[in-house]
C-alpha atoms as a PDB file:
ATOM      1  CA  UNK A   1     -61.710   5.229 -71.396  1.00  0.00           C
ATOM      2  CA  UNK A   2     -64.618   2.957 -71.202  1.00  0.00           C
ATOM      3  CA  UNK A   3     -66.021   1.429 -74.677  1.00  0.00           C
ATOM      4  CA  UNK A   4     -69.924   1.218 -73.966  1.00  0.00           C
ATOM      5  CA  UNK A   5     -72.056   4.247 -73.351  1.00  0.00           C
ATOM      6  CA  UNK A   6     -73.647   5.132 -70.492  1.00  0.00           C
ATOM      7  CA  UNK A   7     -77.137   6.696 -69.800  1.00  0.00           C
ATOM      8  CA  UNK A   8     -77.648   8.106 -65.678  1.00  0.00           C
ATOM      9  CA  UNK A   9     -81.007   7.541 -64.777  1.00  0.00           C
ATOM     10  CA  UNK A  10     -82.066   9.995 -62.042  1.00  0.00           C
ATOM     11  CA  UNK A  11     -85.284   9.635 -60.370  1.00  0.00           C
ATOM     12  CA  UNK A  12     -86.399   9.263 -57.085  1.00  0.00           C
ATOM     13  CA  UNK A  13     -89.129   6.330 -57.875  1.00  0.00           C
ATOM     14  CA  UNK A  14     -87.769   3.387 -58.515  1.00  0.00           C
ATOM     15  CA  UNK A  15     -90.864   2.133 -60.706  1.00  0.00           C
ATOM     16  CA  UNK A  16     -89.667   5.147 -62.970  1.00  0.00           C
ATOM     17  CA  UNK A  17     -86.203   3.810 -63.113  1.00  0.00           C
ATOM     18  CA  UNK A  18     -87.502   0.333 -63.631  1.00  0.00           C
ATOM     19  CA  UNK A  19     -89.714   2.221 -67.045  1.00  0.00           C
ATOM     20  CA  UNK A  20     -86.339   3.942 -68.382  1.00  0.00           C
ATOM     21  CA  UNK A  21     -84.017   1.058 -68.135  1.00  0.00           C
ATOM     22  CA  UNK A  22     -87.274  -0.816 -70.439  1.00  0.00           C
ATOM     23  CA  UNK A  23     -87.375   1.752 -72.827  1.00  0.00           C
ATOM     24  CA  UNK A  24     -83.972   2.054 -73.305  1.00  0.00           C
ATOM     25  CA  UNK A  25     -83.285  -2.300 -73.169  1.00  0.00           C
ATOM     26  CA  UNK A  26     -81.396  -3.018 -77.227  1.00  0.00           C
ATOM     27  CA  UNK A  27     -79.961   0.119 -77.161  1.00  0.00           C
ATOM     28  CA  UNK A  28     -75.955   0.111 -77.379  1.00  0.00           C
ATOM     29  CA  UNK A  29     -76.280   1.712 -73.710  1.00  0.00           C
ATOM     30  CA  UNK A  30     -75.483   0.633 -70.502  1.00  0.00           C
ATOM     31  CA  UNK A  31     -78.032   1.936 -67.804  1.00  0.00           C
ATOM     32  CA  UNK A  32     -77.131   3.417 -64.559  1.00  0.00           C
ATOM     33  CA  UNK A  33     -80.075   4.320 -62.254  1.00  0.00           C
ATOM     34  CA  UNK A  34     -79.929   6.547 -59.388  1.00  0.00           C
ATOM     35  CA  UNK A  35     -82.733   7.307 -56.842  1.00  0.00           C
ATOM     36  CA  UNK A  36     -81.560  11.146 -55.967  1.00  0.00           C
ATOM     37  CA  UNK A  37     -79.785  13.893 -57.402  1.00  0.00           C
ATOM     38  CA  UNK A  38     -76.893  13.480 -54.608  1.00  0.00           C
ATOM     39  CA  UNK A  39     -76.459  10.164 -55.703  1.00  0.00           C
ATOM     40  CA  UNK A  40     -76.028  11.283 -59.863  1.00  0.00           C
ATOM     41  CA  UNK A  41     -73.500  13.631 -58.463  1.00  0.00           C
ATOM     42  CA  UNK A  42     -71.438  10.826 -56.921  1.00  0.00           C
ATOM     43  CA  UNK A  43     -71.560   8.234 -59.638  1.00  0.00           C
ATOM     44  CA  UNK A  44     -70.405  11.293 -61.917  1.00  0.00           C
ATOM     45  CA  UNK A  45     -67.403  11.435 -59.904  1.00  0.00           C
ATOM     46  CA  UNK A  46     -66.412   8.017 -60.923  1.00  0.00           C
ATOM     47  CA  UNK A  47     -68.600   7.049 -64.271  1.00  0.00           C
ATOM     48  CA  UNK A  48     -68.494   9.254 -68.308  1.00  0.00           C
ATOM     49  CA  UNK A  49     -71.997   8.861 -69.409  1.00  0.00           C
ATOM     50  CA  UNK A  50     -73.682  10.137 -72.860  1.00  0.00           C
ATOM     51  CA  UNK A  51     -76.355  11.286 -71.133  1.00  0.00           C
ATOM     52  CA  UNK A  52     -78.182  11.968 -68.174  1.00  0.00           C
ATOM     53  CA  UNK A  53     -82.429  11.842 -67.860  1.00  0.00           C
ATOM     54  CA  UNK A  54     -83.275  13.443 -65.137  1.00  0.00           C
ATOM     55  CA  UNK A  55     -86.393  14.319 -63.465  1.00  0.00           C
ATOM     56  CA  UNK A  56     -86.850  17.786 -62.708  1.00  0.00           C
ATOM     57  CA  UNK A  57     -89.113  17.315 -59.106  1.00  0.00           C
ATOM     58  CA  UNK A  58     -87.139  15.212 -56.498  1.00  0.00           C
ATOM     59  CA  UNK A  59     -87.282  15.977 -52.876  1.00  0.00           C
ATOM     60  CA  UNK A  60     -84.391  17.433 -50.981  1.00  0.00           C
ATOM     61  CA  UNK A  61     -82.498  18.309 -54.295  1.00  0.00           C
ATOM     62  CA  UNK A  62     -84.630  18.786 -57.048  1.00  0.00           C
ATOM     63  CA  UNK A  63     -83.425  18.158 -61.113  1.00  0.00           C
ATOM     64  CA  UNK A  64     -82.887  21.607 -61.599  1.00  0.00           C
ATOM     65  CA  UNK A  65     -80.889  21.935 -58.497  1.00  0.00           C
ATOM     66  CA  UNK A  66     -78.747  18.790 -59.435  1.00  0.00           C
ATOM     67  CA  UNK A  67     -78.463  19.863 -63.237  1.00  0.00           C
ATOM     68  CA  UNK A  68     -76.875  23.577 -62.136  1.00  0.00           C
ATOM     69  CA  UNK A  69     -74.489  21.212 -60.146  1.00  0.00           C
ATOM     70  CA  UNK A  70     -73.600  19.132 -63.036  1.00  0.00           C
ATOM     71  CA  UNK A  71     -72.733  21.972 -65.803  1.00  0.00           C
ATOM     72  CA  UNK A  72     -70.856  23.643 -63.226  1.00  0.00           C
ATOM     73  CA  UNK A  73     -68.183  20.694 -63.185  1.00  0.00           C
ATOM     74  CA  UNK A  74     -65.461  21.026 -65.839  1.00  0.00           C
ATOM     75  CA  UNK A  75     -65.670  17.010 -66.340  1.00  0.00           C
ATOM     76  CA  UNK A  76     -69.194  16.958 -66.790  1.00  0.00           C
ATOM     77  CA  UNK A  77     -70.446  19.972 -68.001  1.00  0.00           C
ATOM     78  CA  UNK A  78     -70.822  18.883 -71.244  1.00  0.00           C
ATOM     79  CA  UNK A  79     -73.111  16.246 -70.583  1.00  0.00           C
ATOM     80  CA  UNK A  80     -76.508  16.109 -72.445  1.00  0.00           C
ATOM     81  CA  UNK A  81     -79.268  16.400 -69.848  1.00  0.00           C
ATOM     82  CA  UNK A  82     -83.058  15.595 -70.738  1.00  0.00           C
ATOM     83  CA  UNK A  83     -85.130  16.441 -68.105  1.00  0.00           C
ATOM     84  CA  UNK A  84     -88.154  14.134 -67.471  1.00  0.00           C
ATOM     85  CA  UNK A  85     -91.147  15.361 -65.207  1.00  0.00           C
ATOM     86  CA  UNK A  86     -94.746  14.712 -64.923  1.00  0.00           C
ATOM     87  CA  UNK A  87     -95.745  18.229 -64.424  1.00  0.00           C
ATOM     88  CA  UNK A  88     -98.452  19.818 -66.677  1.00  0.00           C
ATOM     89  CA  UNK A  89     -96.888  21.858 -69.756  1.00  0.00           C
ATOM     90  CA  UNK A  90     -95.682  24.294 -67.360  1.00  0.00           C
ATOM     91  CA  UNK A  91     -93.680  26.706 -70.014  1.00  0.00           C
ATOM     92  CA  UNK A  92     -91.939  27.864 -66.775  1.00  0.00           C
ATOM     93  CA  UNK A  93     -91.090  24.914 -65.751  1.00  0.00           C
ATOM     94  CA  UNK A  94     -89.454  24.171 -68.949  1.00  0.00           C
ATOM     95  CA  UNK A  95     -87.789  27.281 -69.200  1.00  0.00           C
ATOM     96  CA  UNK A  96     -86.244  26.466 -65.988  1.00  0.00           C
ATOM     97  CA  UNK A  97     -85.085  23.537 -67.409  1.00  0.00           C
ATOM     98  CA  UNK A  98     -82.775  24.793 -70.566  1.00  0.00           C
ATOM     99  CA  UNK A  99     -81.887  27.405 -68.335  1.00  0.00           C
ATOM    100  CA  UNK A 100     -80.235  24.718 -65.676  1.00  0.00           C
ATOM    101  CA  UNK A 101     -78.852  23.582 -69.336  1.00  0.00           C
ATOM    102  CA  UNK A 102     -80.960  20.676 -70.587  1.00  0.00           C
ATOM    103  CA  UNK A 103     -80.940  19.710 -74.145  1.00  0.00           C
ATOM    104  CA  UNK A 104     -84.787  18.902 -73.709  1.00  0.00           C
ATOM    105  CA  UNK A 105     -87.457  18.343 -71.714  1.00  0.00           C
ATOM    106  CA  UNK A 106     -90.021  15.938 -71.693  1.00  0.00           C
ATOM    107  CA  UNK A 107     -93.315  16.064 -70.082  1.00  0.00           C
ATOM    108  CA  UNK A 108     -94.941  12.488 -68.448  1.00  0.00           C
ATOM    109  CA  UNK A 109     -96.307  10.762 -70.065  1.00  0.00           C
ATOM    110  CA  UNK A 110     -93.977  11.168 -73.665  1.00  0.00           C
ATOM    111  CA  UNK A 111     -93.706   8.662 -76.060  1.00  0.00           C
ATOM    112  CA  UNK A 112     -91.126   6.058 -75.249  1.00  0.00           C
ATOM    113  CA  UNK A 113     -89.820   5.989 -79.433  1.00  0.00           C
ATOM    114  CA  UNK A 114     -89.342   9.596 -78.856  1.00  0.00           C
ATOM    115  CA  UNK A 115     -86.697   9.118 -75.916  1.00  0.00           C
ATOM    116  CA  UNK A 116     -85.029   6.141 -77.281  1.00  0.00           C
ATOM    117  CA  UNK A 117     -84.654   8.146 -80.693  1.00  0.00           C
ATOM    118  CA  UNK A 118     -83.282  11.082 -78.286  1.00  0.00           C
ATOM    119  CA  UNK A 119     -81.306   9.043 -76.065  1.00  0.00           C
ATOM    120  CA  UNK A 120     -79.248   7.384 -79.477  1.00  0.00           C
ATOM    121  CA  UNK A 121     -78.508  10.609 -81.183  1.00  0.00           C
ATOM    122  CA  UNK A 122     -76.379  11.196 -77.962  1.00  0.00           C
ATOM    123  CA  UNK A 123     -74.970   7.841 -77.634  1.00  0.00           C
ATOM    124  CA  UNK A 124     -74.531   7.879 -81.671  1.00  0.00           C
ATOM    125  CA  UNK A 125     -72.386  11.484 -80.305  1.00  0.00           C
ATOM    126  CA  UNK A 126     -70.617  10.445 -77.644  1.00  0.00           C
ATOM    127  CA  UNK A 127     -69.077   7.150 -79.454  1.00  0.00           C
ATOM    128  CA  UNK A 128     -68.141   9.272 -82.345  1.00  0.00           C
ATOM    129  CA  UNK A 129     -66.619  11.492 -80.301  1.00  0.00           C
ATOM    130  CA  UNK A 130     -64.704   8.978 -78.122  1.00  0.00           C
ATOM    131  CA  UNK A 131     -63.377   7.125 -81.369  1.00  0.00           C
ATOM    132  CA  UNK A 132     -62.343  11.138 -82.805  1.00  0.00           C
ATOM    133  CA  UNK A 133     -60.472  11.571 -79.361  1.00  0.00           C
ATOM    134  CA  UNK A 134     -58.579   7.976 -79.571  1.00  0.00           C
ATOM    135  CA  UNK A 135     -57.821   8.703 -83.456  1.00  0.00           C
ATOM    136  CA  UNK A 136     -56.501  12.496 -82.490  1.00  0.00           C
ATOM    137  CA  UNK A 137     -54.303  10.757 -80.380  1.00  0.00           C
ATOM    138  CA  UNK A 138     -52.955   8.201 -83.004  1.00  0.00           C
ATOM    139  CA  UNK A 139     -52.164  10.903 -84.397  1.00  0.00           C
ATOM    140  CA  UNK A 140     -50.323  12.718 -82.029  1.00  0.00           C
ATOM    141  CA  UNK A 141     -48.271   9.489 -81.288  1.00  0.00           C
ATOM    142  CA  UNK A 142     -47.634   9.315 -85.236  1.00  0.00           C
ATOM    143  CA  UNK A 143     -46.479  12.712 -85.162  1.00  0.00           C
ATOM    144  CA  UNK A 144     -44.101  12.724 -82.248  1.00  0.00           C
ATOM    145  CA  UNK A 145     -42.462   9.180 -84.106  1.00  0.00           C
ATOM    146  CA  UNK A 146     -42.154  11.209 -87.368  1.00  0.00           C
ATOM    147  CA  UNK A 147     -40.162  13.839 -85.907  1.00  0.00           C
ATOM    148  CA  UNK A 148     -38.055  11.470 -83.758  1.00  0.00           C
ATOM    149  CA  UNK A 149     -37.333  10.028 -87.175  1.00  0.00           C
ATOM    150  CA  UNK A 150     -36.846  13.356 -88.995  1.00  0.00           C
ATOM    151  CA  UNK A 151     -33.973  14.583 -86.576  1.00  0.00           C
ATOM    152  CA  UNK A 152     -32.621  10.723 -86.682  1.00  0.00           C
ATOM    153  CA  UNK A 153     -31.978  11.132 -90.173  1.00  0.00           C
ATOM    154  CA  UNK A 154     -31.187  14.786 -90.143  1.00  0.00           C
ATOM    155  CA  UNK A 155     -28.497  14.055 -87.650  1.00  0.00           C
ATOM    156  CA  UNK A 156     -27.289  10.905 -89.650  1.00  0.00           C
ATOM    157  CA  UNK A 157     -26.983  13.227 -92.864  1.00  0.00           C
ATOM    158  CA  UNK A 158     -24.611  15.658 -90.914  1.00  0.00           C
ATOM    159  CA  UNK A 159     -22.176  12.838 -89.568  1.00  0.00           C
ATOM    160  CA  UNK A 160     -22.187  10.714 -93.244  1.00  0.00           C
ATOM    161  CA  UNK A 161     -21.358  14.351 -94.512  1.00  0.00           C
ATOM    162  CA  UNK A 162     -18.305  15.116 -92.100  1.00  0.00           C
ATOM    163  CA  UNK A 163     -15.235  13.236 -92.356  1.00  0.00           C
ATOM    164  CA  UNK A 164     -15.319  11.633 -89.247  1.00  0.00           C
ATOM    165  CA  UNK A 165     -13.565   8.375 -88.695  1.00  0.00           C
ATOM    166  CA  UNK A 166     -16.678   5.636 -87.934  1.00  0.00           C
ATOM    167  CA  UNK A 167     -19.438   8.416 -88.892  1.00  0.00           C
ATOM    168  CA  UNK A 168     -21.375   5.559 -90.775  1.00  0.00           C
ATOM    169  CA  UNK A 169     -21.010   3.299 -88.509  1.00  0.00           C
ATOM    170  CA  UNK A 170     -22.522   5.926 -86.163  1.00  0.00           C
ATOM    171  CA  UNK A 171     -25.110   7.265 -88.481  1.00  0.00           C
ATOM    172  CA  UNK A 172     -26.524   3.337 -88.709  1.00  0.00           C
ATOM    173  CA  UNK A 173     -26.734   3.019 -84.973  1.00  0.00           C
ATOM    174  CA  UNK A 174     -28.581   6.645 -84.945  1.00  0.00           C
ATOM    175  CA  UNK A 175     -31.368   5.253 -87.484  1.00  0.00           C
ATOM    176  CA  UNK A 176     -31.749   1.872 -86.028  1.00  0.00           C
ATOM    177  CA  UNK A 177     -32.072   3.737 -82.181  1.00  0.00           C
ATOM    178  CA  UNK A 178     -34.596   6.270 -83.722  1.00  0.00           C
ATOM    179  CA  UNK A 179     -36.697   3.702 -85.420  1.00  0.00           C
ATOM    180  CA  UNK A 180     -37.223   1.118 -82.521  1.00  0.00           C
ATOM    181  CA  UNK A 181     -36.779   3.930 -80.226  1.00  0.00           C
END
């Protein structure tokens, strides 16, 4: 579980890449730019990001296209998407756009505060959520010791309560074994 957040850049002009990874420079975000939507797809295969901007008109596979790809994977369906585009105000196009499941969408050109205000809340999210997911687990591992323990001592009580020859002797070893276990 990486530490540092990730932003996937998805665009198929590299001169718009070159603009997100400015905006978003100071942030607590590591960028990772892609030029096409079949290249997002792969680096989600191997990368967790916080959130993906993606533009909604690529040729061959478009942002839309690409998004309905992404929420359909278990592992990244979850995934904030912002679609970028420099369309007109199309309210279809928009539409189109939570439909494929974006959180937003932003029309070209948008005010680069805006994004990086955007962008944060879902890296603020995601590294909230990753340190909630390794705290569950402390907790879990907390847990499973406590029991161990519990029956340790339960089953120490039982042999210092029989008359067994050695049963403290026993019941010691039992404790020590449970709590270095």
């Amino acid at each position: 579980m990486s530490g540092t957040a990730k932003a996937l850049l998805v665009d198929d002009r590299k001169e718009n890449l070159l603009a997100l990874e400015a905006i978003l420079q100071g942030l607590p975000v590591k960028s990772v730019a892609v030029e096409s939507g079949e290249a997002a797809l792969k680096q989600l295969l191997v990368d967790d990001f916080a959130v993906i901007l993606l533009d909604a008109q690529m040729p061959d596979m478009d942002g839309f296209e690409t998004a309905n790809h992404i929420k359909r994977r278990e592992r990244t369906r979850h995934v904030p998407i912002i679609f970028l585009t420099a369309a007109d105000r199309d309210a279809q196009l928009a539409l189109r756009g939570y439909a494929a499941g974006a959180v937003d969408y932003l029309t070209k050109p948008f005010d680069p505060w805006v994004l990086r205000a955007k962008v944060s809340v879902f890296v603020d999210l995601w590294t909230k959520s990753r340190q909630l997911a390794a705290h569950s687990e402390d907790v879990r591992e907390r847990d499973a010791r406590w029991r161990t323990l519990s029956e340790a001592v339960d089953a120490a009580t039982t042999l210092l309560r029989s008359d067994e020859e050695g049963a403290r002797e026993r019941a010691a070893a039992l404790l020590e074994q449970a709590r270095w276990g």
